[in-house]
N, C-alpha and C. Protein backbone atom coordinates (compact mmCIF):
# COMPACT_ATOMS: atom_id res chain seq x y z
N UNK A 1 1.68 114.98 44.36
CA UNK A 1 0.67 114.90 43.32
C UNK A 1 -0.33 116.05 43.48
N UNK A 2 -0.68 116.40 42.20
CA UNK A 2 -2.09 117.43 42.82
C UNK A 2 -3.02 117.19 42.21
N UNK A 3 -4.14 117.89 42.79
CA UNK A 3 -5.38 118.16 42.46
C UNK A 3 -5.86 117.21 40.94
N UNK A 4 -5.23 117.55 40.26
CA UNK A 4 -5.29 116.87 38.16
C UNK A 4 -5.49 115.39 38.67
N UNK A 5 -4.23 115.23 39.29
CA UNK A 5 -3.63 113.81 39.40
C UNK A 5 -4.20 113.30 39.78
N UNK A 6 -4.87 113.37 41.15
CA UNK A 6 -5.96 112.16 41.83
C UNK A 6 -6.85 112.04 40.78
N UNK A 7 -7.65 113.32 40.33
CA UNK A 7 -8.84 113.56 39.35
C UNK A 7 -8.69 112.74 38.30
N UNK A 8 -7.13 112.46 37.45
CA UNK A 8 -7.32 111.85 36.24
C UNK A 8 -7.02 110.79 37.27
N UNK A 9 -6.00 110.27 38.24
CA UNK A 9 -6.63 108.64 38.56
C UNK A 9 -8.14 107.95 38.76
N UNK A 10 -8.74 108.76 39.38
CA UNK A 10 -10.02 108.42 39.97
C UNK A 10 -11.30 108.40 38.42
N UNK A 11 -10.79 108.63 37.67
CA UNK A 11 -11.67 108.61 36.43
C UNK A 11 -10.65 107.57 35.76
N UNK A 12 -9.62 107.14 35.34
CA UNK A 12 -9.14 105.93 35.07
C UNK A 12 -9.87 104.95 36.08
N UNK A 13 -9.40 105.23 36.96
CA UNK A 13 -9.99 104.03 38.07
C UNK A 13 -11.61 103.28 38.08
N UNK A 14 -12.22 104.47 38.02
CA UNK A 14 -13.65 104.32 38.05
C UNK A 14 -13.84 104.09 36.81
N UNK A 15 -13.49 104.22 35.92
CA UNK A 15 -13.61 103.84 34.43
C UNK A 15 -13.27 102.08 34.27
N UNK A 16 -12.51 102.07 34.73
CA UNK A 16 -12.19 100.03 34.72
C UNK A 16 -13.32 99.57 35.36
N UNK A 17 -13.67 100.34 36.55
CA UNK A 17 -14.68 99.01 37.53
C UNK A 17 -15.88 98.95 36.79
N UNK A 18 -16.27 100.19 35.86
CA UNK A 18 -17.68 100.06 34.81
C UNK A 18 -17.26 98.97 34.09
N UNK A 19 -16.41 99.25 33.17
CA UNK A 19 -15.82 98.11 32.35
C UNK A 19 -16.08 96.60 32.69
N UNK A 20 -15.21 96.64 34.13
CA UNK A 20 -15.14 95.50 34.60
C UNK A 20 -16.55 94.88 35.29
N UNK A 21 -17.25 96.05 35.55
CA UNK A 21 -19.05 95.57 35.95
C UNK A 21 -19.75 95.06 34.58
N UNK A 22 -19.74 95.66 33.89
CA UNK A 22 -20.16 95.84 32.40
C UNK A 22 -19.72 94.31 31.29
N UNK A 23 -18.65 94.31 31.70
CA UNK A 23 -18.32 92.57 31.39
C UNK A 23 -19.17 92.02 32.10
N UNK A 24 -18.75 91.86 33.21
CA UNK A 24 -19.30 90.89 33.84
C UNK A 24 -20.62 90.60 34.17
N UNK A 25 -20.95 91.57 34.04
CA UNK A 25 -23.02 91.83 33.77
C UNK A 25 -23.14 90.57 32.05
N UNK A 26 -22.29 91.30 31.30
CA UNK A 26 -22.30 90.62 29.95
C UNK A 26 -22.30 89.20 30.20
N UNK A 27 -21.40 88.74 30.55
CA UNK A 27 -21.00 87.10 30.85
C UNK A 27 -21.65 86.50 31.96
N UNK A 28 -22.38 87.23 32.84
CA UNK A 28 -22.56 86.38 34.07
C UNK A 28 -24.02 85.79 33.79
N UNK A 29 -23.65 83.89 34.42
CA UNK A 29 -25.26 83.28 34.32
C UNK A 29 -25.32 82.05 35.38
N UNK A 30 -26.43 81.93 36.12
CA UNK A 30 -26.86 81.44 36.58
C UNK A 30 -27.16 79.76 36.51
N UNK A 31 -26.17 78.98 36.55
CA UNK A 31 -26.36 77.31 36.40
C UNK A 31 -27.57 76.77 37.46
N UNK A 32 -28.59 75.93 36.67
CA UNK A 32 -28.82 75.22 37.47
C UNK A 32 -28.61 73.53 37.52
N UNK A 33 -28.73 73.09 38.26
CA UNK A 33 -27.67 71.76 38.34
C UNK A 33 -28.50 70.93 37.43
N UNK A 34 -27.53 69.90 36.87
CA UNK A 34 -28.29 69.19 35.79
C UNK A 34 -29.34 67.83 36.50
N UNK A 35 -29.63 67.56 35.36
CA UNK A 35 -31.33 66.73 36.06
C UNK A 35 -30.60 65.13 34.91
N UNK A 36 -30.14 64.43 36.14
CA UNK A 36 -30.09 62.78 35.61
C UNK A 36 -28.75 62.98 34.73
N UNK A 37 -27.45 63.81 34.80
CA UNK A 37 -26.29 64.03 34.59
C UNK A 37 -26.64 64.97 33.35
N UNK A 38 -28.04 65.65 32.79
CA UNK A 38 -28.19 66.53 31.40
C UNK A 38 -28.35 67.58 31.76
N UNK A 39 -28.11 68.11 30.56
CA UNK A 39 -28.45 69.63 30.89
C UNK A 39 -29.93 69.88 30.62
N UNK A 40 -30.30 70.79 31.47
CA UNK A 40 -32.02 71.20 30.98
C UNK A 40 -32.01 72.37 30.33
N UNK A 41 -33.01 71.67 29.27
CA UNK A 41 -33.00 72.56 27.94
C UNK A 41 -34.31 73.62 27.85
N UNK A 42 -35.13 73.15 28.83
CA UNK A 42 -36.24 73.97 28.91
C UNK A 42 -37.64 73.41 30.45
N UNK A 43 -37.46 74.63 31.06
CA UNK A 43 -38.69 74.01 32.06
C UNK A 43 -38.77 75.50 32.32
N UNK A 44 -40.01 75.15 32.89
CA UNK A 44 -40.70 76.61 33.76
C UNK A 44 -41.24 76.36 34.76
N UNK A 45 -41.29 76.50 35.72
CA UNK A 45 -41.80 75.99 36.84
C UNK A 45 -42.43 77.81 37.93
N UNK A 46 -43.36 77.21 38.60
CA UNK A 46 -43.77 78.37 39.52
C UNK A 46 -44.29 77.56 40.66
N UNK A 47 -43.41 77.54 41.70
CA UNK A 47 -43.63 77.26 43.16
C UNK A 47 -44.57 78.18 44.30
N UNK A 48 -44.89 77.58 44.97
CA UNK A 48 -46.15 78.37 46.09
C UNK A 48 -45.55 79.59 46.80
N UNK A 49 -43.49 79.61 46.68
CA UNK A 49 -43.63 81.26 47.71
C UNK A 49 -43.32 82.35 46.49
N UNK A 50 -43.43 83.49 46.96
CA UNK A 50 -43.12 84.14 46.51
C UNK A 50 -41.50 84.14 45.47
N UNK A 51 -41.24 84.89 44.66
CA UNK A 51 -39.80 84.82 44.03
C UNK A 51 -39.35 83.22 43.74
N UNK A 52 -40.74 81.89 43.86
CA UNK A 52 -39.55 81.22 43.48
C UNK A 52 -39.93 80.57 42.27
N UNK A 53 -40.64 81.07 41.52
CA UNK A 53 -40.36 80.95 39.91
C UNK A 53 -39.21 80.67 39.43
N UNK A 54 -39.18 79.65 38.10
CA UNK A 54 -38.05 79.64 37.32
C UNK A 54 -37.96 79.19 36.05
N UNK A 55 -37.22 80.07 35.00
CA UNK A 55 -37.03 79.64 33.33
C UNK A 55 -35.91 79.61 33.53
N UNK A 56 -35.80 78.05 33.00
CA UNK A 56 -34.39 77.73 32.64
C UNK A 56 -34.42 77.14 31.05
N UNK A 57 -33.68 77.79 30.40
CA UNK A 57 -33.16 77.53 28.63
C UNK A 57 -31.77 77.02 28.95
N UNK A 58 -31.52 76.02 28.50
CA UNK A 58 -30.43 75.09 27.93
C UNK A 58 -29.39 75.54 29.77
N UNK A 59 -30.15 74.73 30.75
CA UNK A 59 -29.14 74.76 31.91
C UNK A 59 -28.99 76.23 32.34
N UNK A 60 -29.50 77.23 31.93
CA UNK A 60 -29.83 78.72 32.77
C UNK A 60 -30.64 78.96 33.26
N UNK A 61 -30.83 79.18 34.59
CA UNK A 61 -32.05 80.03 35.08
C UNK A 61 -32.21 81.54 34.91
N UNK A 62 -33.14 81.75 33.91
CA UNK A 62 -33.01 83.23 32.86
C UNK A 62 -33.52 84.66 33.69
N UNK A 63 -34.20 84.01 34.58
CA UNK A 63 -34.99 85.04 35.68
C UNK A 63 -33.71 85.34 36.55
N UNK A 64 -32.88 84.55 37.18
CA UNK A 64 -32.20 85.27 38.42
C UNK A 64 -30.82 85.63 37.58
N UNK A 65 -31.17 85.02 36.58
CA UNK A 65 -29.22 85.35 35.83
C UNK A 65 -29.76 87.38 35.41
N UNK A 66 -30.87 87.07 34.76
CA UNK A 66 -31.50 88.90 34.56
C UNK A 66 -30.96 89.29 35.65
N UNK A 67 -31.66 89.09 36.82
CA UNK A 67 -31.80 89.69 38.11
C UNK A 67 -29.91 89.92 38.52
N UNK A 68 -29.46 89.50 38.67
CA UNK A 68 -27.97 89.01 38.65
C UNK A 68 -27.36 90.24 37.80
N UNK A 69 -27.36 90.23 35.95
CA UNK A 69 -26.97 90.96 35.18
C UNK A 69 -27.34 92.40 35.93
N UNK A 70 -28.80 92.68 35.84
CA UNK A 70 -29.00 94.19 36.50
C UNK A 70 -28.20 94.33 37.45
N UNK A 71 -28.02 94.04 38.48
CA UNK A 71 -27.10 94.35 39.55
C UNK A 71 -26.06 94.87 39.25
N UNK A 72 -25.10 93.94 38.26
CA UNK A 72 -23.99 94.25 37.88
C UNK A 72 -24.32 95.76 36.92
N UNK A 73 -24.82 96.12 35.96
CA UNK A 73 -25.30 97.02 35.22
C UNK A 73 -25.48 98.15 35.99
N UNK A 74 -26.54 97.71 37.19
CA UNK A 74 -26.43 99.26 38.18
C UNK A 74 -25.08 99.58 38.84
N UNK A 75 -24.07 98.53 39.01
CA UNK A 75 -22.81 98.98 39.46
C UNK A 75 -22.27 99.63 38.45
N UNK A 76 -21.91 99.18 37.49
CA UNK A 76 -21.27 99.38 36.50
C UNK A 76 -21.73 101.32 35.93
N UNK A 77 -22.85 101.33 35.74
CA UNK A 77 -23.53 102.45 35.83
C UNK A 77 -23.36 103.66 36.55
N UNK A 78 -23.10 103.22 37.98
CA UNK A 78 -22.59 104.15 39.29
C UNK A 78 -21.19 104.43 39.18
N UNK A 79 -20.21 103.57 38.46
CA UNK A 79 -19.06 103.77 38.31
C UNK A 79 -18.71 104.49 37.15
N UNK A 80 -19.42 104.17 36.16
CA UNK A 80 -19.28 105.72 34.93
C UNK A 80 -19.97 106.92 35.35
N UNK A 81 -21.37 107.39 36.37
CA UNK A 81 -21.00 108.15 36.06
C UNK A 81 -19.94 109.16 37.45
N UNK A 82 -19.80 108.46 37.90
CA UNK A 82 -18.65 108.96 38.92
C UNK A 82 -17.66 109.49 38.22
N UNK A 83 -17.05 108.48 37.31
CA UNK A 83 -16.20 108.54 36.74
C UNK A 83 -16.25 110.05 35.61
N UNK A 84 -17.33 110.14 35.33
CA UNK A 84 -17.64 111.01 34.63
C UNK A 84 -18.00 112.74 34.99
N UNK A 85 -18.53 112.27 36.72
CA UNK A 85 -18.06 113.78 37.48
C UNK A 85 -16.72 113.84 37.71
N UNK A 86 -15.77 113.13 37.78
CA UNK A 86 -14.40 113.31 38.23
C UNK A 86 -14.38 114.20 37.22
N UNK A 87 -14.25 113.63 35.49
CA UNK A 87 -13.72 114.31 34.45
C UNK A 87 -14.43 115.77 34.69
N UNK A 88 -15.48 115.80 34.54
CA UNK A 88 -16.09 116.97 34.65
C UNK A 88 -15.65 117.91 35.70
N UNK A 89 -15.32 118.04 36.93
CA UNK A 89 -15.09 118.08 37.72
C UNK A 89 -13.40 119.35 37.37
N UNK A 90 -12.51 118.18 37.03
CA UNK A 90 -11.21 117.88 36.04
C UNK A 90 -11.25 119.30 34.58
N UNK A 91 -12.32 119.28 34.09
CA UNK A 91 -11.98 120.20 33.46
C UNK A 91 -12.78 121.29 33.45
N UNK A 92 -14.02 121.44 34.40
CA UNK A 92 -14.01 122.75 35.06
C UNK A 92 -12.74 123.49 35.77
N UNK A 93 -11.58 123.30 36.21
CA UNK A 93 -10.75 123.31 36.50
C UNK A 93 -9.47 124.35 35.48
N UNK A 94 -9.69 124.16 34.27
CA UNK A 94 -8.97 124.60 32.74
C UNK A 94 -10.00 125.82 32.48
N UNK A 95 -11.14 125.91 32.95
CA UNK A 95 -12.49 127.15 32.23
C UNK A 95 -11.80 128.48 32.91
């Protein structure tokens, strides 16, 4: 294989795991357990330590599912633009 070849794998490659961060940033949420077999539809609560606040809408806790999503988003992020020096990289290569 040469030089092209890794380059266009490694930008396919790194191109799915954004994807696949990028979903999953999309879809991912935070359950909190239900109260008397229901779902909770709304509370807010703010406890004495630090970080342990919480909004939960309809059985989500909206604060750590955010917190959660970003994570995934900054992966997802790091993997395009990797993906995106490969290409670059790739067709400095043709100049």
């Amino acid at each position: 294989m040469t030089l092209e070849h890794f380059l266009t794998a490694g930008v396919v490659g790194f191109s799915i795991i954004a994807g696949a961060a990028w979903f999953l940033a999309a879809t991912v949420k935070i359950n909190v357990p239900k109260q008397g077999g229901k779902i909770v539809d709304f509370r807010e609560t703010i406890g004495d330590e630090p970080g342990d606040n919480q909004l939960v809408v309809d059985g989500v806790d909206v604060w750590r599912t955010s917190a959660l999503q970003g994570r995934w988003n900054a992966t997802a992020a790091a993997a395009a633009c990797v993906a995106a020096l490969l290409q670059a990289w790739q067709a400095s290569l043709h100049w």
